[in-house]
Protein backbone atom coordinates (compact mmCIF):
# COMPACT_ATOMS: atom_id res chain seq x y z
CA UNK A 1 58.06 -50.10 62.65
CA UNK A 2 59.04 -47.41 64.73
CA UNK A 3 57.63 -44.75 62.36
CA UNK A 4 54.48 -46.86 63.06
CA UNK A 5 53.98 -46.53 66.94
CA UNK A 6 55.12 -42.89 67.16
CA UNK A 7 52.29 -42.47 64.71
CA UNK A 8 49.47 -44.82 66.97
CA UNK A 9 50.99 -43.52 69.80
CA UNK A 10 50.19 -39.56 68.49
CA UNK A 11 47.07 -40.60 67.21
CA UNK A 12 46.09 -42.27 70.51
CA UNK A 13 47.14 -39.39 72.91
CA UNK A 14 44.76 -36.98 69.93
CA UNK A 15 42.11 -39.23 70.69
CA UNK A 16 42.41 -38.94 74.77
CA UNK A 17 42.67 -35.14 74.61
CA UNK A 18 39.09 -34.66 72.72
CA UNK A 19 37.53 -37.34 74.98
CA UNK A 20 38.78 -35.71 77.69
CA UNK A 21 37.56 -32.02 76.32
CA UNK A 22 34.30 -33.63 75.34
CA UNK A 23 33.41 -34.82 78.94
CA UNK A 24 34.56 -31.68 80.77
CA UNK A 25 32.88 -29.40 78.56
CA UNK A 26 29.46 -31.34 79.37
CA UNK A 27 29.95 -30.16 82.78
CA UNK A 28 28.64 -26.64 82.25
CA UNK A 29 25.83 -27.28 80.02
CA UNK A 30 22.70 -26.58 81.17
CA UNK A 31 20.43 -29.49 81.38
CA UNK A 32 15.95 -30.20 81.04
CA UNK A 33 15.16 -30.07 84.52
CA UNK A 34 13.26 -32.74 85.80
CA UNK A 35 12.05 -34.42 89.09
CA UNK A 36 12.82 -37.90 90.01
CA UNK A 37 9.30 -39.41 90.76
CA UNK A 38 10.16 -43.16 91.19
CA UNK A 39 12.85 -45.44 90.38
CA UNK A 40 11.96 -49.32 88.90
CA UNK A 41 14.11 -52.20 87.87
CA UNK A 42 15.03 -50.76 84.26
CA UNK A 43 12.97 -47.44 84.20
CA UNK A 44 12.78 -43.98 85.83
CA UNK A 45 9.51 -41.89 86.24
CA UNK A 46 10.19 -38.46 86.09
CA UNK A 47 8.18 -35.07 86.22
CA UNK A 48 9.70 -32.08 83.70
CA UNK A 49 9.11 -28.73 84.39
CA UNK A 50 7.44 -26.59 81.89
CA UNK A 51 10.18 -25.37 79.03
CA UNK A 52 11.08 -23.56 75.98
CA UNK A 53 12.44 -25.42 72.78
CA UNK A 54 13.77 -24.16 69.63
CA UNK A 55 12.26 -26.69 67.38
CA UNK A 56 12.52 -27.90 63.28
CA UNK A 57 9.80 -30.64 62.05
CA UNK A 58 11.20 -32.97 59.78
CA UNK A 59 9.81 -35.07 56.76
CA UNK A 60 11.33 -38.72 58.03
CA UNK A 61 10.65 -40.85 60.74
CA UNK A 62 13.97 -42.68 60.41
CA UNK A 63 16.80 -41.64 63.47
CA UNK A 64 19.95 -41.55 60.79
CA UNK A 65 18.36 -38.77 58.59
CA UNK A 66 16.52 -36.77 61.62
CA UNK A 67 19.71 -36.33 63.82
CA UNK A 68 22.10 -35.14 61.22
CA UNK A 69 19.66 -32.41 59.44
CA UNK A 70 17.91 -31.66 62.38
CA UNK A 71 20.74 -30.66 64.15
CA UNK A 72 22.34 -29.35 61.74
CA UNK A 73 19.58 -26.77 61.38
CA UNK A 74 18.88 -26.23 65.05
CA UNK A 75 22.74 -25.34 65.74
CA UNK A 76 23.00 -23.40 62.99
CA UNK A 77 20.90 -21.10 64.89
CA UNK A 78 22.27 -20.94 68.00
CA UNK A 79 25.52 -20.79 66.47
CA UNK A 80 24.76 -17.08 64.96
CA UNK A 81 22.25 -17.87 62.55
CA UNK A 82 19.66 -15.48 63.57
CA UNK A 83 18.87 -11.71 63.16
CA UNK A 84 20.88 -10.49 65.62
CA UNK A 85 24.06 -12.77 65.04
CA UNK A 86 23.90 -13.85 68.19
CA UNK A 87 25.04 -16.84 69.95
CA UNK A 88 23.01 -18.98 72.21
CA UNK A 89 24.18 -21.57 74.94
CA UNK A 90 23.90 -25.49 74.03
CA UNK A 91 21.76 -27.51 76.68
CA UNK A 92 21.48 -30.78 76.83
CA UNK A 93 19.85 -33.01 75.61
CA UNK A 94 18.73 -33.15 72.16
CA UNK A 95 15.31 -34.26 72.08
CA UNK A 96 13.74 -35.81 69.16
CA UNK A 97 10.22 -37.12 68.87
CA UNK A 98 9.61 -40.72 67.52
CA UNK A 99 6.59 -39.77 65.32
CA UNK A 100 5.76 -40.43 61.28
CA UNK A 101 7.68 -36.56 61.11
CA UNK A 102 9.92 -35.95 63.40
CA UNK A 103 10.60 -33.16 65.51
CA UNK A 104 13.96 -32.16 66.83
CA UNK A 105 14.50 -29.99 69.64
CA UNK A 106 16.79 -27.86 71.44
CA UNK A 107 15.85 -26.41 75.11
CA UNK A 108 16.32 -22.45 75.51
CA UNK A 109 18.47 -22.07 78.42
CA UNK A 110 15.91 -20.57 81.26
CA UNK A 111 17.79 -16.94 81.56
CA UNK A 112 16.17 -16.53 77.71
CA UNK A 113 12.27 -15.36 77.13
CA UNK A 114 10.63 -16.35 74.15
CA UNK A 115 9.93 -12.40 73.33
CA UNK A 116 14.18 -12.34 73.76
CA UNK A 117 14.74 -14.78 71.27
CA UNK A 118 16.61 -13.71 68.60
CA UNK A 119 14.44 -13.96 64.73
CA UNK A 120 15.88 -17.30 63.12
CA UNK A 121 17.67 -17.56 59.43
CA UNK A 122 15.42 -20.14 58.23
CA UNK A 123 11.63 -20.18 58.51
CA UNK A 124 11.47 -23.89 59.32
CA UNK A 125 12.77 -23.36 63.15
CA UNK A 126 10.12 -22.17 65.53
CA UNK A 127 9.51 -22.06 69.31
CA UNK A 128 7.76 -24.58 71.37
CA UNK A 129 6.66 -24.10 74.79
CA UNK A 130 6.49 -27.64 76.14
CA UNK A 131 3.88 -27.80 79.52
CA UNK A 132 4.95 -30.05 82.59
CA UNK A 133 4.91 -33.69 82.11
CA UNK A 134 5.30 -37.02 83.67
CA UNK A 135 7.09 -39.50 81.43
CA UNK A 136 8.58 -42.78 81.60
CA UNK A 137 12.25 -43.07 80.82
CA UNK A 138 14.85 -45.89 79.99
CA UNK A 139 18.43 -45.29 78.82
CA UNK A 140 21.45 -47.16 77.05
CA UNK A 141 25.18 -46.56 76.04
CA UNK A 142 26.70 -46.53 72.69
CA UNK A 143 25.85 -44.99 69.07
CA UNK A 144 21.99 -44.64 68.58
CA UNK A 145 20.48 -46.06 65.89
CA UNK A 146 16.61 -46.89 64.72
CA UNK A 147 17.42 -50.10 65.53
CA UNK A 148 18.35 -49.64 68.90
CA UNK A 149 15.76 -46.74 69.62
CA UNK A 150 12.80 -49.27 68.66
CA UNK A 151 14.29 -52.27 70.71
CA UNK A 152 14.38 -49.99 73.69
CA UNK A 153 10.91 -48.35 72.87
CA UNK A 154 9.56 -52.02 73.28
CA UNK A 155 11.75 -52.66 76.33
CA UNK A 156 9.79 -49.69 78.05
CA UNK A 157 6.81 -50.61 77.14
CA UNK A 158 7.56 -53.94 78.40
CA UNK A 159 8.49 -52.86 81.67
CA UNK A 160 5.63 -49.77 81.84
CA UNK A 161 3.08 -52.70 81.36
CA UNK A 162 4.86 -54.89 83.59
CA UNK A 163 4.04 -52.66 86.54
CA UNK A 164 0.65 -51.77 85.53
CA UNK A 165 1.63 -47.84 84.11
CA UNK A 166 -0.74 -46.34 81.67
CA UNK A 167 1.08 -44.61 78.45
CA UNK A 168 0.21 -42.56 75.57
CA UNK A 169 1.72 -42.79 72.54
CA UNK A 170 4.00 -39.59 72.60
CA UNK A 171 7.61 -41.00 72.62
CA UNK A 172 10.63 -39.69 72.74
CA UNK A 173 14.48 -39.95 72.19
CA UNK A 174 17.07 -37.79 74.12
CA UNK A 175 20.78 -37.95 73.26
CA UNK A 176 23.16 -36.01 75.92
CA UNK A 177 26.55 -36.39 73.60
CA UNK A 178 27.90 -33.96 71.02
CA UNK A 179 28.50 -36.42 68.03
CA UNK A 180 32.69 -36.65 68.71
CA UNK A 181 32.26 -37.76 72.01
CA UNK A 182 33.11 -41.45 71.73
CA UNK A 183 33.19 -42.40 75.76
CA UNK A 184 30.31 -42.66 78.29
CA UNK A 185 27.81 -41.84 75.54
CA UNK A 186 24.06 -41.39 77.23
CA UNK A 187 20.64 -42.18 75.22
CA UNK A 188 17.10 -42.03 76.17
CA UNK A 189 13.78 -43.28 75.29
CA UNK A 190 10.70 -41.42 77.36
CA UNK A 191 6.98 -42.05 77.15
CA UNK A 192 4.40 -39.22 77.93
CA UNK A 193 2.25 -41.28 80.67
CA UNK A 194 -1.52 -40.89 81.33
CA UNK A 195 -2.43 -38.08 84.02
């Protein structure tokens, strides 16, 4: 029995130390820049400034298979898998849009040019200069899922046509965690909105 709690008791403290790692290392990370427009009950509406994205299109519209191969792919890239072996800063978050294909995205941080931009390994990953945008936004805790990114894709439509806001039909999710971070996980649904 003893054996047994030294062993829970290790695995525990393991546990603690790459929470803890995970959440400080989020501090540096460069982050989408956006402005806070106005604040509702359950939903933010925020401006974005104009960025660049490293970007892979993928044949599924289901979360599960997106957000492992997409990312895979994408960090691949900034990881060293590029022309130049070079190694590109994370940012934060991942974006992913919620279309019959969808597209996963990483932002370049905003020290890089596009003409800078190392050549990537694979042919599938190209750069995407996303103009300024209003969107709506909701968020929610926990492990993402399709399930929970459709239940709160209705809850923000709810609440968009609760307060009379036009929307188009350009959604999107946005994850903030790396995938070991187990605490104080962040998700995001956004809606372009009619200018």
């Amino acid at each position: 029995m003893k054996i047994f709690f030294i062993i829970l008791s290790a695995l525990v403290f393991i546990f603690l130390v790459v929470q803890i790692f995970a959440m400080s290392s989020q501090q540096g990370i460069e982050t989408y820049p956006y402005e806070l427009i106005n604040k509702y009950k359950d939903i933010e509406i925020r401006k974005y400034e104009a960025s660049l994205f490293t970007s892979v299109e993928l044949s599924t519209n289901k979360y599960e298979e997106a957000s492992g191969a997409g990312f895979s792919i994408l960090a691949s890239y900034i990881f060293g898998g590029n022309d130049k072996k070079e190694k590109i800063a994370m940012t934060s978050p991942v974006s992913i849009s919620l279309d019959e294909s969808m597209t996963m995205m990483f932002m370049v941080p905003r020290d890089l040019k596009k003409e800078d931009l190392p050549r990537p390994d694979k042919d599938n990953i190209e750069f995407k200069e996303i103009p300024e945008k209003t969107v709506a936004a909701i968020s929610f805790g926990g492990w993402a899922n399709s399930e929970k990114i459709e239940k709160y894709k209705a809850n923000l439509k709810a609440a968009l046509d609760a307060e009379g806001i036009a929307y188009t039909d350009k959604y999107y999710f946005l994850g903030y965690n790396a995938p070991y971070e187990v605490i104080n996980r962040k998700n995001e649904i956004i809606v372009e909105l009619v200018q």
